[in-house]
C-alpha atoms as a PDB file:
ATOM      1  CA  UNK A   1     -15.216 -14.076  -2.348  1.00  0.00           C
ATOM      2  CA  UNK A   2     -17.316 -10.798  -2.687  1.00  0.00           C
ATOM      3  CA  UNK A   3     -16.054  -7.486  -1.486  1.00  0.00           C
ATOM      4  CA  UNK A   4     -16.099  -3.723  -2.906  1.00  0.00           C
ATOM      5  CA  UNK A   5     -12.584  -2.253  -3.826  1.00  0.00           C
ATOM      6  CA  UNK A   6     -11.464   1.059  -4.511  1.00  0.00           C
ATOM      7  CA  UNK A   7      -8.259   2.754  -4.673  1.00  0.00           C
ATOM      8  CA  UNK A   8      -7.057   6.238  -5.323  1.00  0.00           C
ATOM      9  CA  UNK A   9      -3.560   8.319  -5.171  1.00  0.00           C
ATOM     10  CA  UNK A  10      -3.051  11.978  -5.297  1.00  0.00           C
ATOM     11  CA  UNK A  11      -0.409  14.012  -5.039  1.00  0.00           C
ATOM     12  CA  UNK A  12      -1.405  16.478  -2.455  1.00  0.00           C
ATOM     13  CA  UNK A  13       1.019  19.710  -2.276  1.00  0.00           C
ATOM     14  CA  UNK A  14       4.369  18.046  -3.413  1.00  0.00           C
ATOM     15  CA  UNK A  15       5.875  18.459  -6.937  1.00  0.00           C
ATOM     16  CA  UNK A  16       5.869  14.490  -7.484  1.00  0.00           C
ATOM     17  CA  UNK A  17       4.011  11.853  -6.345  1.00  0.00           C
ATOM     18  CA  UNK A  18       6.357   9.025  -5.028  1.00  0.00           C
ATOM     19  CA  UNK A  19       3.735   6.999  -3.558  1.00  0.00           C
ATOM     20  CA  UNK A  20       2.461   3.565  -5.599  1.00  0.00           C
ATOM     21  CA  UNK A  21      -0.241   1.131  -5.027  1.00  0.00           C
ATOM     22  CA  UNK A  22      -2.055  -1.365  -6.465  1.00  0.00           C
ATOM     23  CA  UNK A  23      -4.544  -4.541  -6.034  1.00  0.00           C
ATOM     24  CA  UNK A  24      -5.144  -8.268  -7.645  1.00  0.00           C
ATOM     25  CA  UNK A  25      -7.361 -10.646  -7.454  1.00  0.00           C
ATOM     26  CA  UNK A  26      -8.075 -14.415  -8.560  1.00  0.00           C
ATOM     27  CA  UNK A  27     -10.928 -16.340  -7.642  1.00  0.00           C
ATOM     28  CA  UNK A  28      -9.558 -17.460  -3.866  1.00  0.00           C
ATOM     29  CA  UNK A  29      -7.501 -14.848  -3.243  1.00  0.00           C
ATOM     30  CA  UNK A  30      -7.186 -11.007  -3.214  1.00  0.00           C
ATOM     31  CA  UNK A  31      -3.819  -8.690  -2.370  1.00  0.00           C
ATOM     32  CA  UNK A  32      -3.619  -5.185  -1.490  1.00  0.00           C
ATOM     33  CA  UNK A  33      -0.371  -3.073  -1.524  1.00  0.00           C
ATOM     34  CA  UNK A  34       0.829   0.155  -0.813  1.00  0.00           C
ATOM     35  CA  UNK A  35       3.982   1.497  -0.892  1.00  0.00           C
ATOM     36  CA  UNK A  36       5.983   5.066  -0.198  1.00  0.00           C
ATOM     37  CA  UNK A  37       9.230   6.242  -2.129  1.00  0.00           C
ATOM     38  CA  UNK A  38      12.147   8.229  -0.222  1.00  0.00           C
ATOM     39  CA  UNK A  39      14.988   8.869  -2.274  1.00  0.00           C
ATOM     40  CA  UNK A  40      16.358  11.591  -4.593  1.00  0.00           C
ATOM     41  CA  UNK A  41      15.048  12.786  -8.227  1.00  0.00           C
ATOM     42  CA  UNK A  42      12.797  10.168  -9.515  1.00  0.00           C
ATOM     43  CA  UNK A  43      14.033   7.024  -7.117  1.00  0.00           C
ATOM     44  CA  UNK A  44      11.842   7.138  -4.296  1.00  0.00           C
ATOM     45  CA  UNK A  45       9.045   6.359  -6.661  1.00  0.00           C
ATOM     46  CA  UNK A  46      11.040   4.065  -8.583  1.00  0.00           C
ATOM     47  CA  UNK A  47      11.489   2.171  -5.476  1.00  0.00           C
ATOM     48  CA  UNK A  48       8.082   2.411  -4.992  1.00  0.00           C
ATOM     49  CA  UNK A  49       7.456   1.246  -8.230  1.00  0.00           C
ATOM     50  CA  UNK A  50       9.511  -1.964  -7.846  1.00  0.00           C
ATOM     51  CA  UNK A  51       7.971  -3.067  -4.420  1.00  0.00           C
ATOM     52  CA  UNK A  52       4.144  -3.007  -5.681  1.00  0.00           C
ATOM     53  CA  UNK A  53       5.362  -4.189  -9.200  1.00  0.00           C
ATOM     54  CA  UNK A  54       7.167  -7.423  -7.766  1.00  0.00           C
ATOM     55  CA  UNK A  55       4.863  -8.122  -5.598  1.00  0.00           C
ATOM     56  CA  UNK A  56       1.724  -7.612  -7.931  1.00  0.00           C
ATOM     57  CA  UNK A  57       3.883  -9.772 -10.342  1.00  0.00           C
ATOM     58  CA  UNK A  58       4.364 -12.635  -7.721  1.00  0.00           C
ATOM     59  CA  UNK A  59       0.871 -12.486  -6.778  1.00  0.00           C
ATOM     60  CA  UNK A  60      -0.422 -13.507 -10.600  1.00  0.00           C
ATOM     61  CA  UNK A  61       2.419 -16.205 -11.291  1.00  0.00           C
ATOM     62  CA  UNK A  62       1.480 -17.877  -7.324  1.00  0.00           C
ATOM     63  CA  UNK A  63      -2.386 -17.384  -7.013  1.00  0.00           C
ATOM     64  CA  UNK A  64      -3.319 -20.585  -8.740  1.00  0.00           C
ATOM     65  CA  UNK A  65      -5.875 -19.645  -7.846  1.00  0.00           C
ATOM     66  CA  UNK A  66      -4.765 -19.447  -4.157  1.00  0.00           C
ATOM     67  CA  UNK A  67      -1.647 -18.309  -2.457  1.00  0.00           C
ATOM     68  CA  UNK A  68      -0.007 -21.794  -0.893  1.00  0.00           C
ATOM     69  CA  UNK A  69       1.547 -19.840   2.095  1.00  0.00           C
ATOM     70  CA  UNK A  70       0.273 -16.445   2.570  1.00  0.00           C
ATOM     71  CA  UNK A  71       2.672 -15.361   4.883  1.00  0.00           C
ATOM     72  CA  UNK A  72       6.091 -16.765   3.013  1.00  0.00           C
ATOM     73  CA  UNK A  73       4.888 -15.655  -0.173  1.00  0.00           C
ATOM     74  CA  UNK A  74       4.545 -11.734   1.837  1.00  0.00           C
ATOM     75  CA  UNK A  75       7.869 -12.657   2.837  1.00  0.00           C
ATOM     76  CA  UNK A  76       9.883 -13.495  -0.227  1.00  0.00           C
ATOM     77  CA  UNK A  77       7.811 -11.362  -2.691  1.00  0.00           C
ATOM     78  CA  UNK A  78       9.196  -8.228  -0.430  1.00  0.00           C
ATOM     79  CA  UNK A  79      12.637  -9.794   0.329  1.00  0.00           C
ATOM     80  CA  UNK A  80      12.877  -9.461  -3.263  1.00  0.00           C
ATOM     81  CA  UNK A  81      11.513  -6.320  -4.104  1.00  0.00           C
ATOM     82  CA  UNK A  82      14.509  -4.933  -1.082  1.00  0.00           C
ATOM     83  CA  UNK A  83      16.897  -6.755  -3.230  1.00  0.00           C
ATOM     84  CA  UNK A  84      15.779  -5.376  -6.561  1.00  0.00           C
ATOM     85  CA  UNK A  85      15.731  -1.556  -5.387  1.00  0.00           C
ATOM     86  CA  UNK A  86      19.441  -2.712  -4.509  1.00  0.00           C
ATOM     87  CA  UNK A  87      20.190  -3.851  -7.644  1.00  0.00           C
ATOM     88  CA  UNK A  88      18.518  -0.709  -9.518  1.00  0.00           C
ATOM     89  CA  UNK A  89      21.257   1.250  -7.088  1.00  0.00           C
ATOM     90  CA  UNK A  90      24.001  -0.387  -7.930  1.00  0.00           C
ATOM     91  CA  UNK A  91      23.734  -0.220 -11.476  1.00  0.00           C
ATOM     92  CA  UNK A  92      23.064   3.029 -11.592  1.00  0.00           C
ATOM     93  CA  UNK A  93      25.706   3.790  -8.979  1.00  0.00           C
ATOM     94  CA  UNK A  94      23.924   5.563  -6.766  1.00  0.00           C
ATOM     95  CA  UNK A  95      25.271   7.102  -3.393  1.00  0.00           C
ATOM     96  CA  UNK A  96      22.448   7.146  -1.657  1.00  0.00           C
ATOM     97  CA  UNK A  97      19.973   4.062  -2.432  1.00  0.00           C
ATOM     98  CA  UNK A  98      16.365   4.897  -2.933  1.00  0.00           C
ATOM     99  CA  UNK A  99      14.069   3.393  -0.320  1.00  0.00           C
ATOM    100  CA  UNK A 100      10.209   2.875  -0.124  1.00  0.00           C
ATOM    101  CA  UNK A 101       7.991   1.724   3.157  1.00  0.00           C
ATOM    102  CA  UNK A 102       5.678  -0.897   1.763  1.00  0.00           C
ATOM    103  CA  UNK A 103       2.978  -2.608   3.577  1.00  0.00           C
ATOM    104  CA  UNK A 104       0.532  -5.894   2.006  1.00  0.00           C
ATOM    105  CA  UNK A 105      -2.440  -7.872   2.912  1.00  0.00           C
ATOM    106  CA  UNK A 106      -3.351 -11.114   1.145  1.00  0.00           C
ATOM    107  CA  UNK A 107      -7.357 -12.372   2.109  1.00  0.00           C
ATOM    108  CA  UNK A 108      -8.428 -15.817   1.259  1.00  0.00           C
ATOM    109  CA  UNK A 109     -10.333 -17.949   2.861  1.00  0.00           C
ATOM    110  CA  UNK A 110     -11.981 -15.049   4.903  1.00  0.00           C
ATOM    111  CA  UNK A 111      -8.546 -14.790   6.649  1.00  0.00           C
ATOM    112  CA  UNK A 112      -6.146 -11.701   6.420  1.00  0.00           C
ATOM    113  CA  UNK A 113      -2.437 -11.925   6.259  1.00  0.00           C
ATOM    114  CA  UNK A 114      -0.596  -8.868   6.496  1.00  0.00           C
ATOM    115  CA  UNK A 115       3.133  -7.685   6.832  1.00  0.00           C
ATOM    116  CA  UNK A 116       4.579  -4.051   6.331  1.00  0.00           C
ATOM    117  CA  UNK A 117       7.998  -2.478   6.858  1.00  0.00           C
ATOM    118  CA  UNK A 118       7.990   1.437   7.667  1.00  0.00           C
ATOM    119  CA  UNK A 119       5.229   3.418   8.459  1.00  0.00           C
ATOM    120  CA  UNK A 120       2.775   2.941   6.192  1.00  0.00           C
ATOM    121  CA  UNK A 121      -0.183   1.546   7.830  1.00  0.00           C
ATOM    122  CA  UNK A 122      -2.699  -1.064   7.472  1.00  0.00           C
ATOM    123  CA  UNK A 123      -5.851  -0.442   9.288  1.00  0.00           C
ATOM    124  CA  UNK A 124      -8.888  -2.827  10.556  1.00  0.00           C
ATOM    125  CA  UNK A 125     -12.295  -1.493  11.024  1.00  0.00           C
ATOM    126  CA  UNK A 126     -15.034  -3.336  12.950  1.00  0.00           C
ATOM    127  CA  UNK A 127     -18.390  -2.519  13.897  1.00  0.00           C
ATOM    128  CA  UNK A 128     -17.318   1.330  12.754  1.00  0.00           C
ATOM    129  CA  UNK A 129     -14.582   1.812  14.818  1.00  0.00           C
ATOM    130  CA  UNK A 130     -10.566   0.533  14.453  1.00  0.00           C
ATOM    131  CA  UNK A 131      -9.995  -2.822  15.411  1.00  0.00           C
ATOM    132  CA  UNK A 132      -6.302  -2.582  14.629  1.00  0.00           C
ATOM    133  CA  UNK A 133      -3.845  -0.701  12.875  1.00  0.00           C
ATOM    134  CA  UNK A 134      -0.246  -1.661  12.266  1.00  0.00           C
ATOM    135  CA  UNK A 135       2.602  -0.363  14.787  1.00  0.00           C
ATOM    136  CA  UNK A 136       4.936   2.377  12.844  1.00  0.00           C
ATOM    137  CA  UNK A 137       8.926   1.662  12.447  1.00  0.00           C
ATOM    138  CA  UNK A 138       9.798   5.192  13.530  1.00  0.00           C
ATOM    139  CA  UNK A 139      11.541   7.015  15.579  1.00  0.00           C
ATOM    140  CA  UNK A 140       8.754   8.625  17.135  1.00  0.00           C
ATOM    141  CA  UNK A 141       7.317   5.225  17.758  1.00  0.00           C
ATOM    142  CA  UNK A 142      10.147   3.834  19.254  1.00  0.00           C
ATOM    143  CA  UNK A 143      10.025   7.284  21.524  1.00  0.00           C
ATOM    144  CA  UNK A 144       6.154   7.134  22.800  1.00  0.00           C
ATOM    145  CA  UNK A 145       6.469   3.672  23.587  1.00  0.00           C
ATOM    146  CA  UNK A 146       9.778   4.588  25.790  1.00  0.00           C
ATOM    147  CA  UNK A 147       6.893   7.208  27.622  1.00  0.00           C
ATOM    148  CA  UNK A 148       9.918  10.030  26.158  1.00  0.00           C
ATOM    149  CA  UNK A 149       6.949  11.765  23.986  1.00  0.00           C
ATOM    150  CA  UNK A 150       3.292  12.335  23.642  1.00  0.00           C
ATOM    151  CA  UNK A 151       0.989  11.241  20.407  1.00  0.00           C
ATOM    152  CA  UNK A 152       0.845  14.745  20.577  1.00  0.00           C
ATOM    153  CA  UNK A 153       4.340  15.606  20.461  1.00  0.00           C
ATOM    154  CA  UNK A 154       5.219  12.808  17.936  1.00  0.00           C
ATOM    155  CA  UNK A 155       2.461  15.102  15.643  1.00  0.00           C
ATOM    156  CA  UNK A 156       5.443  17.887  14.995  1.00  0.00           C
ATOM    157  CA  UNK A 157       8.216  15.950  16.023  1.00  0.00           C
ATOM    158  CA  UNK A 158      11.261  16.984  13.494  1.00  0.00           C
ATOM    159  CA  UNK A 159      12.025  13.084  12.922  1.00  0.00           C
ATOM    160  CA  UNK A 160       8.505  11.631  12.847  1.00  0.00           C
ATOM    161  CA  UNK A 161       9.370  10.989   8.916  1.00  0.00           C
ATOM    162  CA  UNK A 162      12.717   8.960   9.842  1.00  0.00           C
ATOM    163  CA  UNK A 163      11.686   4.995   9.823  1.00  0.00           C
ATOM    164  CA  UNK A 164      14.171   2.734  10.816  1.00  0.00           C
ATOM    165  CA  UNK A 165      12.344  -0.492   8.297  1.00  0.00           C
ATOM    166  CA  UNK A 166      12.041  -0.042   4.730  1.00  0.00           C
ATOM    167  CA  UNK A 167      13.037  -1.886   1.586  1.00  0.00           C
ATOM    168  CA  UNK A 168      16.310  -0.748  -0.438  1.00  0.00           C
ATOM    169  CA  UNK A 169      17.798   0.446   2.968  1.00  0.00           C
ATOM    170  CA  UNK A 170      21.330  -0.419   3.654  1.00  0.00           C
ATOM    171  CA  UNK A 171      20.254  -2.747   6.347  1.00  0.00           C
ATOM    172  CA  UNK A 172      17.795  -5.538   5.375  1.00  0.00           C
ATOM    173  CA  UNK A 173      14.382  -4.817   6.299  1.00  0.00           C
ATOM    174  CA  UNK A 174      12.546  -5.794   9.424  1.00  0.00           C
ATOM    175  CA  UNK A 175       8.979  -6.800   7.948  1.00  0.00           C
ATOM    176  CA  UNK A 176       6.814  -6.948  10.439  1.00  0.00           C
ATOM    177  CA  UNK A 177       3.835 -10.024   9.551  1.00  0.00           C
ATOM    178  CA  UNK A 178       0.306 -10.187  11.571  1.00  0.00           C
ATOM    179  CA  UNK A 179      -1.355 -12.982  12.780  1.00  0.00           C
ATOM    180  CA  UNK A 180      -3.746 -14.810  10.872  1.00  0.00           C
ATOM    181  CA  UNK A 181      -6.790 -12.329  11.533  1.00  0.00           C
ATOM    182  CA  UNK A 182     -10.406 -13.845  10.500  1.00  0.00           C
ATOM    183  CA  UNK A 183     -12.550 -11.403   8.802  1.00  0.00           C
ATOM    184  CA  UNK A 184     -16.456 -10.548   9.225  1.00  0.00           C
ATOM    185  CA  UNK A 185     -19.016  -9.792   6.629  1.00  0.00           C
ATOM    186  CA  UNK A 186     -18.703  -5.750   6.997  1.00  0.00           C
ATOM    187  CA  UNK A 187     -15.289  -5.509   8.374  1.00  0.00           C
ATOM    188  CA  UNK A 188     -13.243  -2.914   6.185  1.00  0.00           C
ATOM    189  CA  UNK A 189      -9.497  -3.424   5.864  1.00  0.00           C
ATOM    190  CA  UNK A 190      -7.588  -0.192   4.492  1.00  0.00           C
ATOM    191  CA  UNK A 191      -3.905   0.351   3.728  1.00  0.00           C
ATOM    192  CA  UNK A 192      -2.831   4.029   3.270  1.00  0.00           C
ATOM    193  CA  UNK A 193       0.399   6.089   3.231  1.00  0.00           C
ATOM    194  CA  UNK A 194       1.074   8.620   6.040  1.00  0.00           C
ATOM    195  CA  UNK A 195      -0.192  11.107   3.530  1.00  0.00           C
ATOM    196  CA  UNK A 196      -3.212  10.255   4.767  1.00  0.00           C
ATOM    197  CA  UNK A 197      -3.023   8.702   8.137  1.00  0.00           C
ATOM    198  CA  UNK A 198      -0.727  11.471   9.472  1.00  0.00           C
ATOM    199  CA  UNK A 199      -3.867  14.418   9.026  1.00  0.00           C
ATOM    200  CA  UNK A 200      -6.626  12.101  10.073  1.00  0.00           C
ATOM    201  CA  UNK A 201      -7.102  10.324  13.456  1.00  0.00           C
ATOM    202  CA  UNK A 202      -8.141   7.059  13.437  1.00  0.00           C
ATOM    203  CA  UNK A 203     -11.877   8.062  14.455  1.00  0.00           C
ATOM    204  CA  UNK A 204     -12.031   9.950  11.394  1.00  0.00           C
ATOM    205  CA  UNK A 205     -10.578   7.258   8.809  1.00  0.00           C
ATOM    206  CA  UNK A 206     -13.398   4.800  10.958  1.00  0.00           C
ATOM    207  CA  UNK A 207     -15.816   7.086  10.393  1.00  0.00           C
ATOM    208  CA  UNK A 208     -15.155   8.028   7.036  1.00  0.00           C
ATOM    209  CA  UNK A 209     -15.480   4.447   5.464  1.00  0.00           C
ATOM    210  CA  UNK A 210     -18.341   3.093   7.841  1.00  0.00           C
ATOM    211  CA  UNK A 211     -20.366   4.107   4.673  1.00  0.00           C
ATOM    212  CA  UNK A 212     -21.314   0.858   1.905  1.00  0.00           C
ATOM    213  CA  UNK A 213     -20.085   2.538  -1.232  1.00  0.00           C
ATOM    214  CA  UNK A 214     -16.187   3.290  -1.118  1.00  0.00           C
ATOM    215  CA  UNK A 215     -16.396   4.834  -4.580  1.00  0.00           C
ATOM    216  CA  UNK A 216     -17.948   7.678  -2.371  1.00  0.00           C
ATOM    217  CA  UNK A 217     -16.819   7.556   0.645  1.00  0.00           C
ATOM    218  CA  UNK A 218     -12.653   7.402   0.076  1.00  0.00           C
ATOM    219  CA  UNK A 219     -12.692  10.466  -2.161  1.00  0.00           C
ATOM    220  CA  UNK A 220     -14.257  12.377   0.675  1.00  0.00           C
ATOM    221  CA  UNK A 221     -11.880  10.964   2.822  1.00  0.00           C
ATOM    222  CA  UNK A 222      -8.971  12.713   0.717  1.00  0.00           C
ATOM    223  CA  UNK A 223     -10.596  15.809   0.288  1.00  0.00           C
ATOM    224  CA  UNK A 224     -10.324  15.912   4.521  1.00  0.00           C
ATOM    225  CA  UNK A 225      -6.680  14.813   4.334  1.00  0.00           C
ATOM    226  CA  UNK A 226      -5.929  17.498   1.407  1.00  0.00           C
ATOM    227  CA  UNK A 227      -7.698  20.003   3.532  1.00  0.00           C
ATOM    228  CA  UNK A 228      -6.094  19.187   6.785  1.00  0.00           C
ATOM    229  CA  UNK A 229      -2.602  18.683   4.929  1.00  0.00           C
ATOM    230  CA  UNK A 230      -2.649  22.375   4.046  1.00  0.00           C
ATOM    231  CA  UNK A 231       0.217  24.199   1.986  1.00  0.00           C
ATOM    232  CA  UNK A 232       2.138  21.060   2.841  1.00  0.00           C
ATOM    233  CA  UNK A 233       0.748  18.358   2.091  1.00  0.00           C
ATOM    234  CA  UNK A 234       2.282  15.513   1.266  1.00  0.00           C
ATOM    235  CA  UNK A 235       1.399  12.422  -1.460  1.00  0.00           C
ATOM    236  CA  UNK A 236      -2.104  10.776  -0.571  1.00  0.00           C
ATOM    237  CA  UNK A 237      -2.682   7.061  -1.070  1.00  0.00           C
ATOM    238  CA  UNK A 238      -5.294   4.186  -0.170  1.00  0.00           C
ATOM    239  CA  UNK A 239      -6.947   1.170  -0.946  1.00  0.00           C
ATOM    240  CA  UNK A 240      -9.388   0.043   1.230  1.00  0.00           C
ATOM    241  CA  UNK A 241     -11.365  -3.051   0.717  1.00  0.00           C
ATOM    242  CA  UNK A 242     -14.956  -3.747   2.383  1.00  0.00           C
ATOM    243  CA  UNK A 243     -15.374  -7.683   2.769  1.00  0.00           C
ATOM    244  CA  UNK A 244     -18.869  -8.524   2.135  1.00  0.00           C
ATOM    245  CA  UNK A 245     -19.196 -12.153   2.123  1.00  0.00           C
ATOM    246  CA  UNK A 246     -23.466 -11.818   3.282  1.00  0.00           C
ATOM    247  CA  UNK A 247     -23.655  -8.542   1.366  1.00  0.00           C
ATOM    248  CA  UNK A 248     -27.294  -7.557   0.746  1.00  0.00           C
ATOM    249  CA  UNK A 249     -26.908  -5.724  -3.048  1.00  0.00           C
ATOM    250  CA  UNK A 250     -28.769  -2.154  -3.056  1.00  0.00           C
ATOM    251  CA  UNK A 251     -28.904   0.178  -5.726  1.00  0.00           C
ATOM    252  CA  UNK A 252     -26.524   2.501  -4.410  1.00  0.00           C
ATOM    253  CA  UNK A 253     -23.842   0.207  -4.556  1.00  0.00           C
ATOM    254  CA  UNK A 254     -23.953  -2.948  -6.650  1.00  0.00           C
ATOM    255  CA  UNK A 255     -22.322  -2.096  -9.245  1.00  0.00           C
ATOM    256  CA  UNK A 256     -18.961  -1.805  -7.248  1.00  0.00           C
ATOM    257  CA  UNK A 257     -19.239  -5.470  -6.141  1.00  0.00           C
ATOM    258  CA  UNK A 258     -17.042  -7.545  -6.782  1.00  0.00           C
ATOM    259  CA  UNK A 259     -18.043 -11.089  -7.006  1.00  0.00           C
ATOM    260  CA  UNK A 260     -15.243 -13.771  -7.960  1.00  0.00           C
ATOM    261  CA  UNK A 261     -17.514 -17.192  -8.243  1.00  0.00           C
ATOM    262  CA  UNK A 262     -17.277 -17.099 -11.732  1.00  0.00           C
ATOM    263  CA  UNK A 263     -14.133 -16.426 -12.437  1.00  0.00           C
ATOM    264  CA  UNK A 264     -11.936 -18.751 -14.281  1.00  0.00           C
ATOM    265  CA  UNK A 265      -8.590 -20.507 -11.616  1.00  0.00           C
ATOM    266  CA  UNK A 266      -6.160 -19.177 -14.005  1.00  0.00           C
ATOM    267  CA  UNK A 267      -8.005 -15.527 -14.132  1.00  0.00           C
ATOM    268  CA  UNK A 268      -6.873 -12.730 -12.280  1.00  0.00           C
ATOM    269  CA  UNK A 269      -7.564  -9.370 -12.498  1.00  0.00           C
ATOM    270  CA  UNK A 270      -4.739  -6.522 -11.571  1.00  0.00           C
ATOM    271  CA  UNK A 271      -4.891  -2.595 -10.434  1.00  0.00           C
ATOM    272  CA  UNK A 272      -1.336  -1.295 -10.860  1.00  0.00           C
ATOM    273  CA  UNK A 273      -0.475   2.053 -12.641  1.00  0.00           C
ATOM    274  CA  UNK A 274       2.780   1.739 -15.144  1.00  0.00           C
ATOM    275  CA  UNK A 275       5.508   3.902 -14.443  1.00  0.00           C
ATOM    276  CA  UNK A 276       4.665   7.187 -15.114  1.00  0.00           C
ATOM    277  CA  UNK A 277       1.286   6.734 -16.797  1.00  0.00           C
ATOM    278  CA  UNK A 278      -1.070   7.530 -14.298  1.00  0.00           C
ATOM    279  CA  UNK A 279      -1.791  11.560 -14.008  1.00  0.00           C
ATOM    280  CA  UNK A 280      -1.732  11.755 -11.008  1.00  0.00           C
ATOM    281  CA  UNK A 281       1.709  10.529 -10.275  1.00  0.00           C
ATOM    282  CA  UNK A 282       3.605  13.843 -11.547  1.00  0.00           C
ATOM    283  CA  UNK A 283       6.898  13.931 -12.657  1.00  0.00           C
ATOM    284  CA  UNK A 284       9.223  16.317 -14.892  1.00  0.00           C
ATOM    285  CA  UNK A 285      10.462  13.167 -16.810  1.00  0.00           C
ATOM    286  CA  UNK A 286      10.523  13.651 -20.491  1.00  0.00           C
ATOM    287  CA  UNK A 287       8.392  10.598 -22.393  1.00  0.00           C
ATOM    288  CA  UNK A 288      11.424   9.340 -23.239  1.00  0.00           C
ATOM    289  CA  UNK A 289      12.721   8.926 -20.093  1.00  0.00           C
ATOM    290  CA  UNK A 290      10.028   7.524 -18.622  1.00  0.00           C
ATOM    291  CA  UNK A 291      10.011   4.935 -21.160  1.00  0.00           C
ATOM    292  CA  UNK A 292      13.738   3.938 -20.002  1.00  0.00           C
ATOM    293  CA  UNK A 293      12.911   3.593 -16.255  1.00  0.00           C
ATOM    294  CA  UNK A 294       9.840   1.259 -17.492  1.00  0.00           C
ATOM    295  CA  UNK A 295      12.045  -1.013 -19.437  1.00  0.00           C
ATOM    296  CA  UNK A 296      14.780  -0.595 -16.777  1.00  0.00           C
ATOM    297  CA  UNK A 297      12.315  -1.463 -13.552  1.00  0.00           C
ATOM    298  CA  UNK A 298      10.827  -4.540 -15.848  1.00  0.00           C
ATOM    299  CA  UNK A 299      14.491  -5.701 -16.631  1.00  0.00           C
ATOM    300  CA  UNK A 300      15.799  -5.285 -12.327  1.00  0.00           C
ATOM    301  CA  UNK A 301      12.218  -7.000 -11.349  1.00  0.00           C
ATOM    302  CA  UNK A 302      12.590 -10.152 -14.103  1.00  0.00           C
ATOM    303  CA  UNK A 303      15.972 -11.120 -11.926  1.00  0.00           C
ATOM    304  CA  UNK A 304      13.553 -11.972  -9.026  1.00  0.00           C
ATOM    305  CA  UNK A 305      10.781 -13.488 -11.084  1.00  0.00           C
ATOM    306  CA  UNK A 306      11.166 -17.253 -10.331  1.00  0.00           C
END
């Protein structure tokens, strides 16, 4: 495989940032996830903590160095993470569980698998322009394709933050999976949080990462978000991947290839922030207590780690 990776996460306007994300690799195999806490105090990004950590988790005991069955393994490594938030819940009796939207792509074999619950999105670019992006579970959704609103009127619609699919809900999640989608040398696959799609159109997000070098291009991309998210803008997140199988290496941008012939079958390499470590997830948790939730998420994740 060779591609060019980059993820980022900001906070935006909000006090905390409840989004997570993350991304592995082995030698056949590569997995992006993103996912978006809702809950109270620090739970919605505990819950978003637990659905990138088990999946990120399952990824590196399964990809050996390839993932058997793609779209099982998106199936039961999320099925799990909904059970774990649970679990976290219950033991800490909470009234209201926290919840997170999560959505995951696995790529081998120049094939992408992808599955997602909420409405955070996964988006295909081709030739410059979206090829696909994932269908929301919202309310707003569910009301434009009834023909009762406008994409327009969904924009400011009071409930276009209520989704109806999510993992720790009180109802299992409906995961929505893809079919198996063959990939072209160029195509860019990004997954992003309604942080970010919710500001830009899709003609924007195409035309922002039609550009080689991610490393430049995604930061812009925020700034616009950040800018068109105002006073209220909420928690930015992406990770985008540019699949580059016939890449041609330039100066600009070599060094951000990613090349995985040479890596070992039992190698992989991970991108997933701890708990409270990363900057730019902010939080008014003493160190103290963010060592607890650490050791407490590790503990409700190692149920599910079989």
């Amino acid at each position: 495989m060779k591609f060019t990776i980059y993820q980022e996460s900001r906070t935006g306007k909000r006090a905390n940032n409840e989004d997570r994300l993350a991304h592995c690799y082995s030698r056949e195999a590569l997995m992006m996830v993103v996912a978006d806490g809702m809950g109270g105090h620090y739970y919605g990004e505990i819950a978003a903590q637990i659905a990138v950590q088990t999946m990120t988790e399952a990824f590196q005991r399964e990809a050996k160095p390839a993932i058997t069955d793609p779209f099982l393994f998106l199936q039961k490594s999320m099925s799990n993470a909904h059970h774990a938030i649970l679990d976290f819940s219950g033991e800490h009796k909470l009234k209201d569980s926290p919840r997170t939207t999560c959505v995951a792509c696995i790529i081998q074999d120049n094939i992408a698998y992808w599955a997602h619950a909420g409405d955070s999105r996964l988006y295909l670019i081709r030739d410059g322009k979206v090829f696909f992006h994932t269908r929301d579970h919202s309310r707003v959704q569910m009301l434009m394709d009834q023909g009762v609103i406008t994409k327009a009127q969904a924009a400011v619609h009071p409930d276009r933050n209520k989704v109806y699919s999510c993992l720790g809900g009180t109802q299992p999640p409906d995961i929505e999976f893809s079919r198996k989608t063959p990939l072209e040398a160029g195509d860019v696959v990004a997954l992003c949080t309604d942080g970010v799609w919710g500001v830009l159109s899709s003609d924007t997000l195409a035309a922002g990462l039609k550009y080689p070098n991610l490393l430049k291009a995604v930061p812009l991309l925020l700034n616009q978000a950040e800018i068109s998210g105002g006073k209220s803008c909420d928690n930015l997140s992406i990770v985008t991947v540019r699949w580059e199988d016939s890449y041609v290496e330039d100066a600009a941008s070599a060094s951000s290839v990613v090349s995985t012939q040479t890596m070992a079958r039992d190698t992989i390499n991970t991108r997933l922030d701890e708990f409270g470590r990363n900057p730019n997830y902010k939080s008014e948790l003493s160190e103290d207590e963010i060592e607890r939730a650490i050791e407490e998420i590790r503990l409700t994740i190692q149920k599910y780690s079989k």
